[in-house]
C-alpha atoms as a PDB file:
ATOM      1  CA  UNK A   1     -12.717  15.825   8.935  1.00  0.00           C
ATOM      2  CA  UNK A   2     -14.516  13.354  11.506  1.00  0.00           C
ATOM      3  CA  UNK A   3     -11.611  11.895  13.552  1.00  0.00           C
ATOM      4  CA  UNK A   4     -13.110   8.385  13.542  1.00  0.00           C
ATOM      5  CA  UNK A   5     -12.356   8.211   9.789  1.00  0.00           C
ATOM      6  CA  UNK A   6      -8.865   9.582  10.126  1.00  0.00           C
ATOM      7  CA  UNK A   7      -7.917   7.132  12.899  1.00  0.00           C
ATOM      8  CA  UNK A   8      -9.081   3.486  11.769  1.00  0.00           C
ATOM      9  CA  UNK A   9      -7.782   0.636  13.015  1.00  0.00           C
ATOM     10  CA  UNK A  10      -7.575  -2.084  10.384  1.00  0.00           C
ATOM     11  CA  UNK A  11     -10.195  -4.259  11.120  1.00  0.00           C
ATOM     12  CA  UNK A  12     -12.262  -1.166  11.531  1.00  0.00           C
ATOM     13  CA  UNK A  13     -11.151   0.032   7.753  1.00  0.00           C
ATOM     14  CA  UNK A  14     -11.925  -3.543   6.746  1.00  0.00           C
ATOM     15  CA  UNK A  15     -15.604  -3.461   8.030  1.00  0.00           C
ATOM     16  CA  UNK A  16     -15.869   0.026   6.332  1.00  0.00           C
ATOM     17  CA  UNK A  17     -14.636  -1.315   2.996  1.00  0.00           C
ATOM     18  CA  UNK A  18     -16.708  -5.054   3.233  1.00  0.00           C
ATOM     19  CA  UNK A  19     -13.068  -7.223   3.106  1.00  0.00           C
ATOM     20  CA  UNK A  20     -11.312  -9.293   5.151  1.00  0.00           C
ATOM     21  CA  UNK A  21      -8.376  -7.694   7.217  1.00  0.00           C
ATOM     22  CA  UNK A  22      -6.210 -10.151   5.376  1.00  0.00           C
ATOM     23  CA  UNK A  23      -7.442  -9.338   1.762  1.00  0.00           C
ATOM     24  CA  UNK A  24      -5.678  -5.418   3.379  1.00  0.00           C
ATOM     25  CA  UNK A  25      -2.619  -6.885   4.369  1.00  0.00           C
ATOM     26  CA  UNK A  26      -3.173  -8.628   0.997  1.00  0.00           C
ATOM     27  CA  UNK A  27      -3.200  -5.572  -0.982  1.00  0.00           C
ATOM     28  CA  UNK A  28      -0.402  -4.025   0.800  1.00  0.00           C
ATOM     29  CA  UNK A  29       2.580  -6.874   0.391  1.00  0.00           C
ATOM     30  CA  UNK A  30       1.408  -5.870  -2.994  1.00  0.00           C
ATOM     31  CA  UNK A  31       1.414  -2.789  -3.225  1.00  0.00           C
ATOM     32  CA  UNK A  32      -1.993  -1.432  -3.848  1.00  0.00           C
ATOM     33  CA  UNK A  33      -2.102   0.107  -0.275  1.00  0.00           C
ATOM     34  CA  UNK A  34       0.412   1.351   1.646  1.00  0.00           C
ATOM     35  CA  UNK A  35       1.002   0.452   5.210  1.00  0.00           C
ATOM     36  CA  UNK A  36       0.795   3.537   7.830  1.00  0.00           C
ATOM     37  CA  UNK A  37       3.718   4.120  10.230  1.00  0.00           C
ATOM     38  CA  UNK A  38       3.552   3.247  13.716  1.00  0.00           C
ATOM     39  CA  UNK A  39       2.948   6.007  16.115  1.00  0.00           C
ATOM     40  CA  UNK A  40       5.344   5.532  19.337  1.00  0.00           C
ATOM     41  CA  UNK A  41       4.911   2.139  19.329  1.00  0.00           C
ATOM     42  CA  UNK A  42       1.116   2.201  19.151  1.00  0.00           C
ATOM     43  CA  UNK A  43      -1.280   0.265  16.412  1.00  0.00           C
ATOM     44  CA  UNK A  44      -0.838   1.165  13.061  1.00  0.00           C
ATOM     45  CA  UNK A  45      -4.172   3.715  11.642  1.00  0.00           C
ATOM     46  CA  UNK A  46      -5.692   4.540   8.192  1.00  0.00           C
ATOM     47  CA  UNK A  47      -7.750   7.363   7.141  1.00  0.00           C
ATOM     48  CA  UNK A  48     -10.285   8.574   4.396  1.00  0.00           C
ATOM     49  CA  UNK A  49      -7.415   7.704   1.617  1.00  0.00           C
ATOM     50  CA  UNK A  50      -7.432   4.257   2.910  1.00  0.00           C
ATOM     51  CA  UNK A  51     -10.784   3.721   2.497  1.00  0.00           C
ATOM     52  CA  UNK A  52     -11.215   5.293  -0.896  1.00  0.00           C
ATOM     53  CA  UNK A  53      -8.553   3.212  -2.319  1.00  0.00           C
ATOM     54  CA  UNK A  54      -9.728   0.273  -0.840  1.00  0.00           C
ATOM     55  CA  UNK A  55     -13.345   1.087  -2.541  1.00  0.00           C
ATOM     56  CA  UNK A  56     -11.449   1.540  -5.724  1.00  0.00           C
ATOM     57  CA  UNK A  57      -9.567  -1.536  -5.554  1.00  0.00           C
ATOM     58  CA  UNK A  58     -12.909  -3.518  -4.986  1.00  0.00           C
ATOM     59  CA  UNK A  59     -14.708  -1.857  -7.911  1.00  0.00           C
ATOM     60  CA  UNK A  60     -12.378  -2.630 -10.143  1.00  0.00           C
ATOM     61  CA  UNK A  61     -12.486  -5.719  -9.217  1.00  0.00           C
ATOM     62  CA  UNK A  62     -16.001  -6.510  -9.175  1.00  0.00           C
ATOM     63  CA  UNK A  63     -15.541  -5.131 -12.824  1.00  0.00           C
ATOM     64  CA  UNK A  64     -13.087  -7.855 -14.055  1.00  0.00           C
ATOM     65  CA  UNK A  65     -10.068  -6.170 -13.417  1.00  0.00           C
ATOM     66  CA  UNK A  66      -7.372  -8.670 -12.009  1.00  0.00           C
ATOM     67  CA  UNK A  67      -4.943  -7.379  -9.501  1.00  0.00           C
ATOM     68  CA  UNK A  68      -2.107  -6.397 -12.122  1.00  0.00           C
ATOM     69  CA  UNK A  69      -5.030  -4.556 -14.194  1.00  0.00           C
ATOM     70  CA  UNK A  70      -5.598  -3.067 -10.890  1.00  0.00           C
ATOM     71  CA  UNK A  71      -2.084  -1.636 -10.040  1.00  0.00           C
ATOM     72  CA  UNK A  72      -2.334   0.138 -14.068  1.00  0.00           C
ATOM     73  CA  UNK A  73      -5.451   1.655 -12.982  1.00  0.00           C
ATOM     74  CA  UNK A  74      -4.210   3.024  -9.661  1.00  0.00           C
ATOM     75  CA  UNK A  75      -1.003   4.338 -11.711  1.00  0.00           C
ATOM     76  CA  UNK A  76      -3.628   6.418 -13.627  1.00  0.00           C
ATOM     77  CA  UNK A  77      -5.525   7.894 -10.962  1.00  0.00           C
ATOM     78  CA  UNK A  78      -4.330  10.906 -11.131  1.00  0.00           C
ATOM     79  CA  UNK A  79      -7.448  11.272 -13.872  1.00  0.00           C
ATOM     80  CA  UNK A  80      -4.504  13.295 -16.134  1.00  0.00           C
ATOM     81  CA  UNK A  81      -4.021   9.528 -18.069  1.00  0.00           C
ATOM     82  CA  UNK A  82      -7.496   9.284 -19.477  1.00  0.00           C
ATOM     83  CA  UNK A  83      -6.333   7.753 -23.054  1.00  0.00           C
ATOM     84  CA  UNK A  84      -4.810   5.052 -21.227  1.00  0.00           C
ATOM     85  CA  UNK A  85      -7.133   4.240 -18.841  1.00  0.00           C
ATOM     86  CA  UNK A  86      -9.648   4.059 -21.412  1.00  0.00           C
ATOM     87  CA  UNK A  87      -7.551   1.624 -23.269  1.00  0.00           C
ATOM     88  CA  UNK A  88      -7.004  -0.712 -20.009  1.00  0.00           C
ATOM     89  CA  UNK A  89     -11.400  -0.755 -20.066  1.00  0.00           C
ATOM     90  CA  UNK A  90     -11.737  -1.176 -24.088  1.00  0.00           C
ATOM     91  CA  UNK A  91      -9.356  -4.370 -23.614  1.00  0.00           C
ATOM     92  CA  UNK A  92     -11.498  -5.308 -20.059  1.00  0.00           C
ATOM     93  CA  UNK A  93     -14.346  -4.789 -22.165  1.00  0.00           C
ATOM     94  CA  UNK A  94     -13.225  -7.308 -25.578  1.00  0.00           C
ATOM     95  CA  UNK A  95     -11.942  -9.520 -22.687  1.00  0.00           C
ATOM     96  CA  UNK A  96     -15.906  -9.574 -21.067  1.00  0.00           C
ATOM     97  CA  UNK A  97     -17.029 -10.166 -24.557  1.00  0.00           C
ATOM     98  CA  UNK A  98     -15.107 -12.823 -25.766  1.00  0.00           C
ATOM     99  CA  UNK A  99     -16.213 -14.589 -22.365  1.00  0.00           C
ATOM    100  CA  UNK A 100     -19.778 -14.031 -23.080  1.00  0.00           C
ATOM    101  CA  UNK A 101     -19.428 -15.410 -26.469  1.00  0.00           C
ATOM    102  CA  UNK A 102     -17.913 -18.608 -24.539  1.00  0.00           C
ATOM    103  CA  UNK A 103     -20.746 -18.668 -21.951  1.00  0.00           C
ATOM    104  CA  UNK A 104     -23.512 -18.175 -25.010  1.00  0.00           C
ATOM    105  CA  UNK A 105     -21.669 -21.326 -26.881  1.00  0.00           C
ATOM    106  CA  UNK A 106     -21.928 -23.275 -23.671  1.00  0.00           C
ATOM    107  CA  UNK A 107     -25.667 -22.611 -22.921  1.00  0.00           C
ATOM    108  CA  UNK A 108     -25.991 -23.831 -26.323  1.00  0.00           C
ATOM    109  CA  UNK A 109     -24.029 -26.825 -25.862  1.00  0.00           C
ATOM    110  CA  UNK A 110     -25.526 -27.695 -22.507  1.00  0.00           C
ATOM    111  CA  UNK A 111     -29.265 -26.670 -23.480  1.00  0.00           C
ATOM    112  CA  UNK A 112     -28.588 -29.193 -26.369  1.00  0.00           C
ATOM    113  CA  UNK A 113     -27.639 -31.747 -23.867  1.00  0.00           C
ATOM    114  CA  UNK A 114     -30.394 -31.213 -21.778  1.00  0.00           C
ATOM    115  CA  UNK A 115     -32.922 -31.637 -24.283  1.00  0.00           C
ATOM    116  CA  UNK A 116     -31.455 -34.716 -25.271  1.00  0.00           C
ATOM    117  CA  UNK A 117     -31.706 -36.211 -21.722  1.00  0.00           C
ATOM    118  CA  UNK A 118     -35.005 -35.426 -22.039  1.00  0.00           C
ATOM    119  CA  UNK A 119     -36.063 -37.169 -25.212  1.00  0.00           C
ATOM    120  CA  UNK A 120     -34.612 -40.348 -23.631  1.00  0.00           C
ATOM    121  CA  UNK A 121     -35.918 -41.027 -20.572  1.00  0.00           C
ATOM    122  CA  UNK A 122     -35.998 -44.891 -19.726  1.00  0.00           C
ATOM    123  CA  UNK A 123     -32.894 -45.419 -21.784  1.00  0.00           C
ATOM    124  CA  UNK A 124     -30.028 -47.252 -20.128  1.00  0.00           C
ATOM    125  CA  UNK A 125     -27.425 -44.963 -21.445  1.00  0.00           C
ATOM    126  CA  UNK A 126     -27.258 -41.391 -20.178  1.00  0.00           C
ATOM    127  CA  UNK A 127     -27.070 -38.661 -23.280  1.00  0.00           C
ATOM    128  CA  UNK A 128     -25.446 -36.536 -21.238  1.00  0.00           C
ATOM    129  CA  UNK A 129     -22.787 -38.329 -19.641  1.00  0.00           C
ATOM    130  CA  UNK A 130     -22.234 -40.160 -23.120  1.00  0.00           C
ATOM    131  CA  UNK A 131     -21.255 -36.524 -24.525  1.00  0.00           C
ATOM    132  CA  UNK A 132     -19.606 -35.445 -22.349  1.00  0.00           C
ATOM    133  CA  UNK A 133     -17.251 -38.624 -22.392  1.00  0.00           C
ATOM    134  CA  UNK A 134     -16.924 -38.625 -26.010  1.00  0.00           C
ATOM    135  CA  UNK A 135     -15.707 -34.555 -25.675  1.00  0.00           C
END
């Protein structure tokens, strides 16, 4: 394996991964990556396992998964726990719908509002504000 992926430094594992050598440091007080021994007194390095978990833990995240729904999916990765990971994505999946349902009621709401603004220009009174006050 190429030696500059088996010896990274952590800013150089944080470039590799696009976060913030805090967001590792992060992630390891809890516990989503482990932190790498010291070698005689030298700076602590990662390798390739690092980095994949690292990817992991950001595409979860970019998927909705918080940091707790995180940690279940990194108990699973063993891929023998399909059934359960599954059921961590169905309920990541009603969560993501019952938020677009929200954000659909809301473009309503606001489209509503905006149309009303518009049907009143040179009034005194603001539609919009007025709603929103009486909410």
């Amino acid at each position: 394996m190429d030696n500059a992926l088996t010896e990274l430094t952590i800013g150089a594992l944080a470039r590799l991964a696009g976060v913030n050598v805090e967001t590792i440091r992060f992630y390891q007080r809890r516990g989503l990556l482990a932190e790498p021994r010291r070698r005689y007194g030298t700076i602590r390095r990662y390798g390739q396992e690092d980095l994949a978990r690292l990817r992991f833990i950001k595409a979860a995240k970019h998927l909705g998964f918080s940091l707790d729904g995180v940690t279940a999916l990194l108990k699973l990765e063993d891929g023998t726990h399909c059934t359960q990971a599954r059921v961590l994505a169905e309920e990541k999946l009603e969560d993501v719908r019952n938020k677009l349902a929200d954000l659909r009621n809301i473009e309503s709401v606001l489209a509503e509002m905006v149309r009303n603004c518009a049907v009143s220009e040179g009034k005194i009174r603001c539609p919009l504000i007025s709603s929103l006050q009486q909410q």
